[in-house]
N, C-alpha and C. Protein backbone atom coordinates (compact mmCIF):
# COMPACT_ATOMS: atom_id res chain seq x y z
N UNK A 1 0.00 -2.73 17.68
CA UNK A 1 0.45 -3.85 16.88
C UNK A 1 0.48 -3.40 15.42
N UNK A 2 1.55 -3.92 14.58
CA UNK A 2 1.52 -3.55 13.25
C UNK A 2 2.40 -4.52 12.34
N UNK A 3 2.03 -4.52 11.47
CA UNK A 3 2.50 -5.78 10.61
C UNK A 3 3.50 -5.26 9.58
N UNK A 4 4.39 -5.56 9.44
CA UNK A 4 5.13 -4.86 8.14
C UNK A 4 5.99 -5.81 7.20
N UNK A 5 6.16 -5.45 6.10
CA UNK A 5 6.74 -6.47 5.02
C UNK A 5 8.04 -6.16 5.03
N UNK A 6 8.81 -7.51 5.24
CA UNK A 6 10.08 -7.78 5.39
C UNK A 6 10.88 -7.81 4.45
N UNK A 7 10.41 -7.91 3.40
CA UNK A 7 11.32 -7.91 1.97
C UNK A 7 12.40 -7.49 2.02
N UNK A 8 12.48 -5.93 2.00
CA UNK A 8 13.72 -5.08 2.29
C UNK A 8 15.02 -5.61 3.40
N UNK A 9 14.11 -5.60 4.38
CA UNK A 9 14.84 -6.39 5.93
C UNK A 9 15.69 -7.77 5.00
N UNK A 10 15.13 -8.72 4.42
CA UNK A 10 15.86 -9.88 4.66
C UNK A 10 16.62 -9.68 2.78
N UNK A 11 16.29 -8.47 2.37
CA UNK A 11 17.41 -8.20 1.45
C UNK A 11 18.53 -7.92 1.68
N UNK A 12 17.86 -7.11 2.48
CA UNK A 12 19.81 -6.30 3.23
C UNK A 12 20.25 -7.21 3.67
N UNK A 13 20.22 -8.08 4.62
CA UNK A 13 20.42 -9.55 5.18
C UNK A 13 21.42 -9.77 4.62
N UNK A 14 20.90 -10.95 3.11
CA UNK A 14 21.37 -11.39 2.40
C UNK A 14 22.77 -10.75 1.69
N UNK A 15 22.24 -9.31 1.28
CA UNK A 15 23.20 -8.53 0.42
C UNK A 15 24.65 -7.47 1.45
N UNK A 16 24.23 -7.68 2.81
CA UNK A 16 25.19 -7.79 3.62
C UNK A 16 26.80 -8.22 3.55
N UNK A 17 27.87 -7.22 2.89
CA UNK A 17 28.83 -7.83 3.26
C UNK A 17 29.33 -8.10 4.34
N UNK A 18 30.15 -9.56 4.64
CA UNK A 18 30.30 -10.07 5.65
C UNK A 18 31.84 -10.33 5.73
N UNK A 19 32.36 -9.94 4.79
CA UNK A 19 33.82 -9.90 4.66
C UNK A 19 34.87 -9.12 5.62
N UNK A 20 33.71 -7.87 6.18
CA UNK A 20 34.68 -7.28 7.31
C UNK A 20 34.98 -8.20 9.07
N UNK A 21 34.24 -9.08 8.91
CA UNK A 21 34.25 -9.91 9.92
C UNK A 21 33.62 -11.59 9.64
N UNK A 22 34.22 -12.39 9.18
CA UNK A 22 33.53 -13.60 8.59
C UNK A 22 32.88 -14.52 10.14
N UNK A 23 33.20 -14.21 10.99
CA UNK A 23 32.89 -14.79 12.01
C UNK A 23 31.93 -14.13 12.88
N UNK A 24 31.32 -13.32 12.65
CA UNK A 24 29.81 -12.57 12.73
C UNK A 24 29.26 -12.91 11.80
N UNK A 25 28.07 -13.27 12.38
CA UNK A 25 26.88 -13.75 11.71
C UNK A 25 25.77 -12.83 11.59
N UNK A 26 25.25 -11.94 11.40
CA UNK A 26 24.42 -10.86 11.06
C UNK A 26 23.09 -12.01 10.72
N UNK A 27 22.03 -11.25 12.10
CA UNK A 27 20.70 -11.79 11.99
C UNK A 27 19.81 -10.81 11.96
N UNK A 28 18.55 -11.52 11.90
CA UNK A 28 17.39 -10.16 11.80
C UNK A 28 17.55 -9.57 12.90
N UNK A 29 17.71 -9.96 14.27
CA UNK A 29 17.39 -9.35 15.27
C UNK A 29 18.76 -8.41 15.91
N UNK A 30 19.52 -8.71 15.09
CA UNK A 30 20.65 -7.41 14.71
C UNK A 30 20.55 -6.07 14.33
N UNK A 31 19.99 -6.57 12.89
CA UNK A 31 19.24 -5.45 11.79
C UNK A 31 18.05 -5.00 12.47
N UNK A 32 17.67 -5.29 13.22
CA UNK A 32 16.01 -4.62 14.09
C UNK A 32 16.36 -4.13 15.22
N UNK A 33 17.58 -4.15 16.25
CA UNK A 33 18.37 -3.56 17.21
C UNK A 33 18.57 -2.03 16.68
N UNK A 34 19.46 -2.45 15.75
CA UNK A 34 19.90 -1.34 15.02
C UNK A 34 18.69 -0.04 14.69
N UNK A 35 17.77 -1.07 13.50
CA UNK A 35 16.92 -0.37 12.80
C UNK A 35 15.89 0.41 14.12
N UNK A 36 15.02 -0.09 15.18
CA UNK A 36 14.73 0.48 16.26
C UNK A 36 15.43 1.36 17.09
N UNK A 37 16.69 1.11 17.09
CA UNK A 37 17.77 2.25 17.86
C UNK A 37 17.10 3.36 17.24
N UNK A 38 17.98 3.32 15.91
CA UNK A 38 17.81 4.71 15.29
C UNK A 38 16.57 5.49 14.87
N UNK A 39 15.56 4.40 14.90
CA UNK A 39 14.27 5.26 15.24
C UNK A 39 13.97 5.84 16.53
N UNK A 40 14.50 4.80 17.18
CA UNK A 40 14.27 5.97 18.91
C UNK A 40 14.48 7.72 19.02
N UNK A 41 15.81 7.64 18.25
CA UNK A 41 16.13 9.09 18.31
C UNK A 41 15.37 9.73 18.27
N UNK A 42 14.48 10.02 16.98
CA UNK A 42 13.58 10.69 17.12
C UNK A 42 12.21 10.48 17.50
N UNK A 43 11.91 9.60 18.33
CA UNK A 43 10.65 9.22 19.35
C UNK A 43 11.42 8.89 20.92
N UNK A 44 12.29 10.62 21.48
CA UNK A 44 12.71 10.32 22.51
C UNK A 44 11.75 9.41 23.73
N UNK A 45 10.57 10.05 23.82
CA UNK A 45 9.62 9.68 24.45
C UNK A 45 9.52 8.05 24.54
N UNK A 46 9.59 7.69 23.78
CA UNK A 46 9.58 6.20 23.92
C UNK A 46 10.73 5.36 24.23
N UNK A 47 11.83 6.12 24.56
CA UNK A 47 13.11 5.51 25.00
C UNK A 47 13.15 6.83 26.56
N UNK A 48 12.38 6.97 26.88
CA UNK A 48 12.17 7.60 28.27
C UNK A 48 12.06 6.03 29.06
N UNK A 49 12.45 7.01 30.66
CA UNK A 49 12.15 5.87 31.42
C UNK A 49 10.88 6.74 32.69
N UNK A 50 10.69 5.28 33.63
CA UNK A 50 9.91 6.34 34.53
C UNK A 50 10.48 5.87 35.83
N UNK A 51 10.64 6.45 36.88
CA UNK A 51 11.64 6.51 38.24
C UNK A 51 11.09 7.09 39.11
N UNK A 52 10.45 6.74 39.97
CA UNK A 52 9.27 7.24 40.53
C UNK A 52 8.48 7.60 40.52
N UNK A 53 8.23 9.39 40.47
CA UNK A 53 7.01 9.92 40.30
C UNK A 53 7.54 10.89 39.37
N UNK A 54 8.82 10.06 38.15
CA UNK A 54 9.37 11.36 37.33
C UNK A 54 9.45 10.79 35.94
N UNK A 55 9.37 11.51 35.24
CA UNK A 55 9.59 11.35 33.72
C UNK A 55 11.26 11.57 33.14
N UNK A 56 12.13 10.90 33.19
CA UNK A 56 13.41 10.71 32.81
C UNK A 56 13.37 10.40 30.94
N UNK A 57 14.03 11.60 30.18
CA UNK A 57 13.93 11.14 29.16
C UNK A 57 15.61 10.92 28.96
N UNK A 58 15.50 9.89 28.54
CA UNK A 58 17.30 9.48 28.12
C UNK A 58 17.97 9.79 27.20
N UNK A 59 19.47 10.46 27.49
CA UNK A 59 20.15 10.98 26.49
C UNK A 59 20.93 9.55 25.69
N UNK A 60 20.88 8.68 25.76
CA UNK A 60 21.53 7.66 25.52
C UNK A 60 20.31 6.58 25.18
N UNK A 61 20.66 5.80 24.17
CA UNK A 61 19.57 4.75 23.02
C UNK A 61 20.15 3.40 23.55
N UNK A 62 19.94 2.54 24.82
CA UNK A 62 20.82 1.51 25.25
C UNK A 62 19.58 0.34 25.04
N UNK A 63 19.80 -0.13 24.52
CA UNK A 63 18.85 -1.72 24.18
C UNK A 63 19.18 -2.75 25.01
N UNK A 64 17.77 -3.34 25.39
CA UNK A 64 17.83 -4.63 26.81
C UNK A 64 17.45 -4.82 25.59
N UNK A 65 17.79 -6.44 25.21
CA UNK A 65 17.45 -7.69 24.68
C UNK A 65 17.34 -8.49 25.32
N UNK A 66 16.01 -9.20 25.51
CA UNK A 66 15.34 -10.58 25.93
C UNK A 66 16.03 -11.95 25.87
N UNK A 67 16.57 -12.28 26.72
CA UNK A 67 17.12 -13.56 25.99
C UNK A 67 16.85 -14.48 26.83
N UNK A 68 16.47 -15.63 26.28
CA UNK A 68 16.39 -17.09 26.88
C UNK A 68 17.47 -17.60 27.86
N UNK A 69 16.89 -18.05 29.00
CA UNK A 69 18.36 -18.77 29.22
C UNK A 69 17.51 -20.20 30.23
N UNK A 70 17.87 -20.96 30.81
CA UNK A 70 17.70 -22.39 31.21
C UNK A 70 16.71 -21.52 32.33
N UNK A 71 16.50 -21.10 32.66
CA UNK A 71 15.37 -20.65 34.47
C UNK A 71 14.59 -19.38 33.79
N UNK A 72 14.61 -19.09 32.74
CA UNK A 72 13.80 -17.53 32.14
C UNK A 72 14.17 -16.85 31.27
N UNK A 73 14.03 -15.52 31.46
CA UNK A 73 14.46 -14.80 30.62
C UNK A 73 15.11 -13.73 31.48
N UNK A 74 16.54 -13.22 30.47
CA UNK A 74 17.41 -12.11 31.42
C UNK A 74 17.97 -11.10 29.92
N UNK A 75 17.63 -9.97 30.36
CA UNK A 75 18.03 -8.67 29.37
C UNK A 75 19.16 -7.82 29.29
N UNK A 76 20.55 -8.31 29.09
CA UNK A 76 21.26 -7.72 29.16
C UNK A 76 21.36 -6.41 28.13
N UNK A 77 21.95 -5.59 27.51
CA UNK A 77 22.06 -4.53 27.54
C UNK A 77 23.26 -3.98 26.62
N UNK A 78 22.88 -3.26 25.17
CA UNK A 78 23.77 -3.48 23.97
C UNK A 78 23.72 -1.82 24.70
N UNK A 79 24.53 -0.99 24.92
CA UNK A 79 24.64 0.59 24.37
C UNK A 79 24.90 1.30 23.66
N UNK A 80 24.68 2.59 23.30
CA UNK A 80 24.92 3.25 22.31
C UNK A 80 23.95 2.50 21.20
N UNK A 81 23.52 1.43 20.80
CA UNK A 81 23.07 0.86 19.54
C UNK A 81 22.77 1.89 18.72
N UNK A 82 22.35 3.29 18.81
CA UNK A 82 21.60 4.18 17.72
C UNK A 82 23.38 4.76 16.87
N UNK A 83 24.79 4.22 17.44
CA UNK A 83 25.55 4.73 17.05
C UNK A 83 26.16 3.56 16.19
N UNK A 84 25.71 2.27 16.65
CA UNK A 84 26.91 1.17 17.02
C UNK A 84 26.68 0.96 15.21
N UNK A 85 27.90 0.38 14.65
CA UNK A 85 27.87 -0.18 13.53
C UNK A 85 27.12 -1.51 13.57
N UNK A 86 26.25 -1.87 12.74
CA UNK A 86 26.11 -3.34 12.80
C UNK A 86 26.95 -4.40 13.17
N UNK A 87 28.08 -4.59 12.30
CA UNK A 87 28.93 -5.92 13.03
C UNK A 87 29.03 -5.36 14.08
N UNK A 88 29.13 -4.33 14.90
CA UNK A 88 29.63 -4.01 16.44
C UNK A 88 28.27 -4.83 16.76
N UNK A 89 26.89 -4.62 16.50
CA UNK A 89 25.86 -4.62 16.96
C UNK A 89 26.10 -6.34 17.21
N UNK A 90 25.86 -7.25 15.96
CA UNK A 90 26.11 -8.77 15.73
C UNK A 90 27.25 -8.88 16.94
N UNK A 91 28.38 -8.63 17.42
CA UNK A 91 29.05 -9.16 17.47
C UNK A 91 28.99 -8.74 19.43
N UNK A 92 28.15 -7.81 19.91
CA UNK A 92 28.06 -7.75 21.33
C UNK A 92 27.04 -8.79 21.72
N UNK A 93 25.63 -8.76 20.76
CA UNK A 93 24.71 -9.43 21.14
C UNK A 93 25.08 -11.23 20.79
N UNK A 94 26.23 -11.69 20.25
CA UNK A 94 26.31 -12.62 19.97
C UNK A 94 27.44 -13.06 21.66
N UNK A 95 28.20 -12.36 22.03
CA UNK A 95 29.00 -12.13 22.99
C UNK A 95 27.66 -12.56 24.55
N UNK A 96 27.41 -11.59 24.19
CA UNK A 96 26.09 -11.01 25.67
C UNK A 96 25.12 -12.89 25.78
N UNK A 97 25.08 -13.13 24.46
CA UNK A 97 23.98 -14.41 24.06
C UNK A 97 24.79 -15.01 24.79
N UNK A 98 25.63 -15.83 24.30
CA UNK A 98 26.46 -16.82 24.82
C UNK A 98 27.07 -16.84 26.40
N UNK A 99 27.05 -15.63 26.88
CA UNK A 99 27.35 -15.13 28.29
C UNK A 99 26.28 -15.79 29.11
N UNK A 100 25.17 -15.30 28.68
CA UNK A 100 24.41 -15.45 29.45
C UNK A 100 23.57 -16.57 29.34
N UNK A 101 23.61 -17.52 28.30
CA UNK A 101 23.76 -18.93 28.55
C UNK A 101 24.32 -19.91 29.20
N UNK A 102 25.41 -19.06 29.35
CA UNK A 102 26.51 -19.69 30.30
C UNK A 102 26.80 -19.28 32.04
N UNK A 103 25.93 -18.07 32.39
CA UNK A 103 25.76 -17.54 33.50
C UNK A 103 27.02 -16.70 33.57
N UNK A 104 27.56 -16.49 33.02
CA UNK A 104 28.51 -15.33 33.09
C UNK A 104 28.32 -13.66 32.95
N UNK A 105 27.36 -13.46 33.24
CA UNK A 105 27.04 -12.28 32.78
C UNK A 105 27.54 -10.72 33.77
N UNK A 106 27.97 -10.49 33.56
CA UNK A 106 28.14 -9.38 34.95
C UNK A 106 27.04 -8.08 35.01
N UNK A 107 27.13 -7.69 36.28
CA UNK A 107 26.40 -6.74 36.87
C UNK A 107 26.05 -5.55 35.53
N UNK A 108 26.78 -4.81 35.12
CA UNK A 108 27.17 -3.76 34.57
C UNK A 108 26.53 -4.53 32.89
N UNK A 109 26.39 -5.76 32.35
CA UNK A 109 25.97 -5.89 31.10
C UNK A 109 24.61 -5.76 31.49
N UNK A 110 23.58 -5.83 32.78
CA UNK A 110 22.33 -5.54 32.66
C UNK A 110 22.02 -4.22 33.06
N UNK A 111 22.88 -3.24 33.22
CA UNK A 111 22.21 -2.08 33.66
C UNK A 111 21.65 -0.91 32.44
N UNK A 112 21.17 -0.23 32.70
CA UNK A 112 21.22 1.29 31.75
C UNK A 112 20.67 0.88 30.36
N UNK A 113 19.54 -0.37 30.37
CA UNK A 113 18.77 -0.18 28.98
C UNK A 113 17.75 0.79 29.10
N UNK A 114 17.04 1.28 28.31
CA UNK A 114 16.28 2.60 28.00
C UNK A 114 15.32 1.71 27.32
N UNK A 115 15.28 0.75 26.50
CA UNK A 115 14.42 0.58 25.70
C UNK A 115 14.70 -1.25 25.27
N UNK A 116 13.38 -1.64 25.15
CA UNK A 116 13.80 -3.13 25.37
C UNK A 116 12.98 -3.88 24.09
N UNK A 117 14.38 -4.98 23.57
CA UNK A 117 13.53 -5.96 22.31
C UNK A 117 13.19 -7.51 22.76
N UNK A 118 12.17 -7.86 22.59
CA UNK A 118 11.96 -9.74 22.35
C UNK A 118 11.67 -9.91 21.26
N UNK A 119 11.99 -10.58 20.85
CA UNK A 119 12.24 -11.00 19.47
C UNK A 119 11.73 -13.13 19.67
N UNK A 120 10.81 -13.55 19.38
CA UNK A 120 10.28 -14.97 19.26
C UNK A 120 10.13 -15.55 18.14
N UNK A 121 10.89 -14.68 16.96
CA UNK A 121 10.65 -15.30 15.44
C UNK A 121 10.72 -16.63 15.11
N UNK A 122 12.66 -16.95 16.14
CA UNK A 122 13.06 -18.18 15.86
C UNK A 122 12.64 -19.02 16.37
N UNK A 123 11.07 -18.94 17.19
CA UNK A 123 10.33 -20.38 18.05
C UNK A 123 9.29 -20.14 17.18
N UNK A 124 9.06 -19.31 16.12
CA UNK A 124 7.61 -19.64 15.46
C UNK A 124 7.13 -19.08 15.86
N UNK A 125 6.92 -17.90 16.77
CA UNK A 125 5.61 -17.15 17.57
C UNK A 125 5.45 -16.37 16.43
N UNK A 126 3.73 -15.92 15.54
CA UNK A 126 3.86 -15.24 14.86
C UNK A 126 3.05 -13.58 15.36
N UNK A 127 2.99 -13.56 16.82
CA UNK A 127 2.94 -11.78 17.73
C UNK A 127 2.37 -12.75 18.66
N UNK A 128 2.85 -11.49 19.90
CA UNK A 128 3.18 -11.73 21.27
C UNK A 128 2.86 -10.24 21.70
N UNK A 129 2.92 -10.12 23.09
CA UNK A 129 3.05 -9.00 23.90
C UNK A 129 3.74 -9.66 25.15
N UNK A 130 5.05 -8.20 24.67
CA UNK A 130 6.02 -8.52 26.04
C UNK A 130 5.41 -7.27 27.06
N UNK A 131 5.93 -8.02 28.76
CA UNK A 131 5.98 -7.31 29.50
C UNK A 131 7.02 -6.00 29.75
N UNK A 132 6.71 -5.07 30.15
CA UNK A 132 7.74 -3.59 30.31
C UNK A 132 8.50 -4.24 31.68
N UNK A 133 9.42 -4.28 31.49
CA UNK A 133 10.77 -3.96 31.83
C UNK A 133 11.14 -2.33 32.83
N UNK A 134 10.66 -2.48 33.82
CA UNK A 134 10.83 -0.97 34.80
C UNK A 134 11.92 -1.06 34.79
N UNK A 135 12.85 0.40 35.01
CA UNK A 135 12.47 1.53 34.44
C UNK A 135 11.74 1.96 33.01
N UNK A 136 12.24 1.08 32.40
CA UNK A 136 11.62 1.20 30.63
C UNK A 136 10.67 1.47 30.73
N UNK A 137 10.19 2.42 29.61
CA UNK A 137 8.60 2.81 29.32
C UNK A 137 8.46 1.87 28.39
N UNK A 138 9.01 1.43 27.24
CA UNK A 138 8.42 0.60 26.58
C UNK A 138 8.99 -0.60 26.23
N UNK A 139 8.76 -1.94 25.59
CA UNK A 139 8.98 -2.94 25.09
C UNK A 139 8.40 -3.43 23.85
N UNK A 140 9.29 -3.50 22.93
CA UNK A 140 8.78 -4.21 21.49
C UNK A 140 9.10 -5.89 20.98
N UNK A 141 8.04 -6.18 20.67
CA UNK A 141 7.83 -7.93 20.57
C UNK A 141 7.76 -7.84 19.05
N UNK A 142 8.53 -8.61 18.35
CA UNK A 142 8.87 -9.38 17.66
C UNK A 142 8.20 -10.55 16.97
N UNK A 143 7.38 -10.56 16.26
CA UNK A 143 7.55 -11.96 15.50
C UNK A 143 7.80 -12.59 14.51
N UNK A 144 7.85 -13.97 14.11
CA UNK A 144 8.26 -14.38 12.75
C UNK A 144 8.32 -13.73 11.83
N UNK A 145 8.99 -14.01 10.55
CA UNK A 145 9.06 -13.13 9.33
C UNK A 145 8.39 -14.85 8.29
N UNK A 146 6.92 -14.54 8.24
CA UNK A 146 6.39 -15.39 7.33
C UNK A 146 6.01 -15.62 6.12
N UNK A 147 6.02 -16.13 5.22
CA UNK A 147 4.95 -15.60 4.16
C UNK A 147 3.23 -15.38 4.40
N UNK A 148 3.24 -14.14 3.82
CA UNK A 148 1.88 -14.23 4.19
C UNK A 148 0.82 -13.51 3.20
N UNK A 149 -0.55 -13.67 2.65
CA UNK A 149 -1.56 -12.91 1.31
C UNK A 149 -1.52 -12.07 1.91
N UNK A 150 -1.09 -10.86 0.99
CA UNK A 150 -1.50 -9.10 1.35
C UNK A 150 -1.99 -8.43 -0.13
N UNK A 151 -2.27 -7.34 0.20
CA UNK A 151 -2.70 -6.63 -1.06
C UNK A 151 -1.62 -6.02 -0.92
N UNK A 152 -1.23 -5.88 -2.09
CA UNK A 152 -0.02 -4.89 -2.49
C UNK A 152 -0.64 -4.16 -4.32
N UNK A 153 -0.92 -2.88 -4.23
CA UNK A 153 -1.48 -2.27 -5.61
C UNK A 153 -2.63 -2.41 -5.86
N UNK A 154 -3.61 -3.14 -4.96
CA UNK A 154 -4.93 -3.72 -5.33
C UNK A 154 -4.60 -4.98 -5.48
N UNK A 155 -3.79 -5.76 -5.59
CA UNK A 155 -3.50 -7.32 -6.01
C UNK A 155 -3.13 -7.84 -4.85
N UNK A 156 -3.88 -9.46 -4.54
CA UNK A 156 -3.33 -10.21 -4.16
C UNK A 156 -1.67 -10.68 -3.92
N UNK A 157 -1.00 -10.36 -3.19
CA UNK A 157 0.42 -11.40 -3.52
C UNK A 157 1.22 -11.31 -2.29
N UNK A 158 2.12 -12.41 -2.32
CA UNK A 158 2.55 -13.08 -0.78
C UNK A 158 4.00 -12.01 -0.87
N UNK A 159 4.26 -11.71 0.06
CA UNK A 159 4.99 -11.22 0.83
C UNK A 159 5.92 -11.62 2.29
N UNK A 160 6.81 -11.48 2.79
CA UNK A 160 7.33 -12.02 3.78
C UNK A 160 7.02 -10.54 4.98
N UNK A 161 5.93 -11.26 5.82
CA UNK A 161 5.96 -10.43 6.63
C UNK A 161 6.08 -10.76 8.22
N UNK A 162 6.05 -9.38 9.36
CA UNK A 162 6.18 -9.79 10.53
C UNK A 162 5.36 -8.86 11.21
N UNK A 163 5.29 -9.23 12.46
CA UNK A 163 4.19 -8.53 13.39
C UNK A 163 5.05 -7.99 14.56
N UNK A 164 5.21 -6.81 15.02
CA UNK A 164 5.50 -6.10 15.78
C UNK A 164 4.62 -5.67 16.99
N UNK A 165 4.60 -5.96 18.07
CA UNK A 165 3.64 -5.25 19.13
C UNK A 165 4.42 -4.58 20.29
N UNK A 166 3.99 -3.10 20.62
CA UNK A 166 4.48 -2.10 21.34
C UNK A 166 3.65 -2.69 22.57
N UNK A 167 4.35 -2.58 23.46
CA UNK A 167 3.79 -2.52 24.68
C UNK A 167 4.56 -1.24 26.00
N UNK A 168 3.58 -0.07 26.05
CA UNK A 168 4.38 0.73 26.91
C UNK A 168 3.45 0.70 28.18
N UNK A 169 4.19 2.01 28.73
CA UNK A 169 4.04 2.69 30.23
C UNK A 169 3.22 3.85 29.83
N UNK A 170 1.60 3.81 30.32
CA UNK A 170 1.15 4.93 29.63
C UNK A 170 1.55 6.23 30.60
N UNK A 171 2.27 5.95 31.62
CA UNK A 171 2.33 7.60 32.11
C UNK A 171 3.45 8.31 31.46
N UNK A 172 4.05 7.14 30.60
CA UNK A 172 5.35 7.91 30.19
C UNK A 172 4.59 8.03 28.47
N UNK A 173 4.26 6.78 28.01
CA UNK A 173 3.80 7.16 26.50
C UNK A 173 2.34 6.91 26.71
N UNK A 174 1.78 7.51 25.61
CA UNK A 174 0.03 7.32 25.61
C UNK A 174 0.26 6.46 23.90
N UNK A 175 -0.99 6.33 23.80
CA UNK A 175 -1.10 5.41 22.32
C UNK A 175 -0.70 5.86 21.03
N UNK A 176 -1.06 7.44 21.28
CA UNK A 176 -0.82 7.81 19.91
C UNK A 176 0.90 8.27 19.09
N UNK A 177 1.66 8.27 20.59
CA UNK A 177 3.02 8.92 20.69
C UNK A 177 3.95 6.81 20.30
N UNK A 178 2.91 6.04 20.81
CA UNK A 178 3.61 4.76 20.41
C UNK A 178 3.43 4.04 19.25
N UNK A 179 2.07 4.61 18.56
CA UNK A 179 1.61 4.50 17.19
C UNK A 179 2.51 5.03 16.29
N UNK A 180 3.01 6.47 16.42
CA UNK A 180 3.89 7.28 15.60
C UNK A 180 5.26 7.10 15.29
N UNK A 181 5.61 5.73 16.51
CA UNK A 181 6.87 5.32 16.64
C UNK A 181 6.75 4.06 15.69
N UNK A 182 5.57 3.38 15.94
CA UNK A 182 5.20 1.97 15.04
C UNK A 182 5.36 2.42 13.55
N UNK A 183 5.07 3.62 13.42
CA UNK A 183 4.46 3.88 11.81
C UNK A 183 5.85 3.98 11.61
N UNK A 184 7.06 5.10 11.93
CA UNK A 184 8.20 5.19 11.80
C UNK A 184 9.01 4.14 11.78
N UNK A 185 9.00 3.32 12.36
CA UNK A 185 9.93 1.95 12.15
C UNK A 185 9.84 1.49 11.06
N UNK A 186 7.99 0.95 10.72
CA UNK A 186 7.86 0.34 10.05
C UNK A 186 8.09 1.03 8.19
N UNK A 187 8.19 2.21 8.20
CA UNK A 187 8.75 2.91 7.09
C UNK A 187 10.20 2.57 7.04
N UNK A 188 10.90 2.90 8.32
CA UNK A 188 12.37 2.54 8.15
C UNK A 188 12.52 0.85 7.44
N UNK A 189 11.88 0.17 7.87
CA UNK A 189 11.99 -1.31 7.58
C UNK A 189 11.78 -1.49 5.76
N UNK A 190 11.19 -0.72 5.55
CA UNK A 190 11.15 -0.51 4.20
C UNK A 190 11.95 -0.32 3.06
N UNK A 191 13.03 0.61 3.54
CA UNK A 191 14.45 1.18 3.47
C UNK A 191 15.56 0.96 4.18
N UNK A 192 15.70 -0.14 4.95
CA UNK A 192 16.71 -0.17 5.88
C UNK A 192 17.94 0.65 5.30
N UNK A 193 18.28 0.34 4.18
CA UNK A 193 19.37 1.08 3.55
C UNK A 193 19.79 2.51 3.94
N UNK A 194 19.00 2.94 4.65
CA UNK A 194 18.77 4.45 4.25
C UNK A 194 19.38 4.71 5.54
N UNK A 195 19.35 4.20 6.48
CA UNK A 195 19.35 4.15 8.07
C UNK A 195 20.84 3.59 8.47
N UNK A 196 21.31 2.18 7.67
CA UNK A 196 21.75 1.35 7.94
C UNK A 196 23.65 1.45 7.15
N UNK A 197 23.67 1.92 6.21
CA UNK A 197 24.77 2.52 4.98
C UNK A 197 25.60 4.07 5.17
């Protein structure tokens, strides 16, 4: 579990042009698709899967997203995300959302995720632990982006932050290989710019 300050995250947000597509809506859990993709790359291990009695590490960064629907929850499946442009990103998961609200979803949008997000910001959950998703070795939970007292310099002062919790497969990751992935994100989140431009 790790907590990180959102500032950056809901700058880019904001400072997001939206002019290349006015009808995409660019949300956090866009920008954290994305921003987690491209950390996968280099924490193959944690976008491994496990398949019996084998360690499959995946050449391909394919994101299951969690999504609500009227009887549970069902994870369809953004690919490529470590390549995809953002509006591509906004504009499948906004596609995939609405699909599968509607029960339309086909076979082929749930297959071949590697690596899986829940995201509970927008019900107020402020951390959770999701369940792994087999084949997936791991799953990352999501929560609110709040204000919240941190020290920043030695000083008191509020910040907008959120809580992240890893939940893996220890035969595929152990703690310290999912820690190294936590620490890495949460630097990227810092800079999204850097990742994201």
């Amino acid at each position: 579990m790790k907590d990180a300050d959102a500032s950056a995250l809901n700058r880019f947000r904001s400072e997001y042009p939206t002019a290349q597509d006015p009808s995409v809506r660019l949300t956090h859990t866009d920008l954290m698709i994305a921003l987690v993709a491209r950390t996968l790359v280099r924490h193959p291990r944690v976008n491994a899967s496990w398949a019996g009695d084998n360690l499959i590490e995946n050449a391909e960064v394919n994101i299951a997203l969690a999504i609500a629907v009227e009887d549970g929850v069902i994870a369809p499946v953004i690919p490529g995300a470590d390549t995809a442009s953002l509006t591509d990103i906004a504009a499948r998961r906004n596609d995939l959302a609405l699909r599968a609200r509607a029960g339309r979803l086909r076979p082929a949008d749930l297959a071949g995720g590697t690596f899986a997000i829940s995201n509970l910001g927008m019900f107020g959950v402020d951390a959770f632990s999701a369940i792994i998703m087999p084949p997936q070795a791991a799953i990352l939970a999501i929560g609110q982006i709040a204000d919240r007292a941190v020290v920043v310099d030695g000083e008191i002062a509020i910040r907008p932050m959120l809580t992240m919790t890893l939940s893996s497969d220890h035969r595929v990751l152990d703690g310290a290989k999912a820690a190294a992935f936590l620490r890495d994100l949460t630097s990227v989140l810092s800079e999204p710019s850097l990742c994201l431009t």
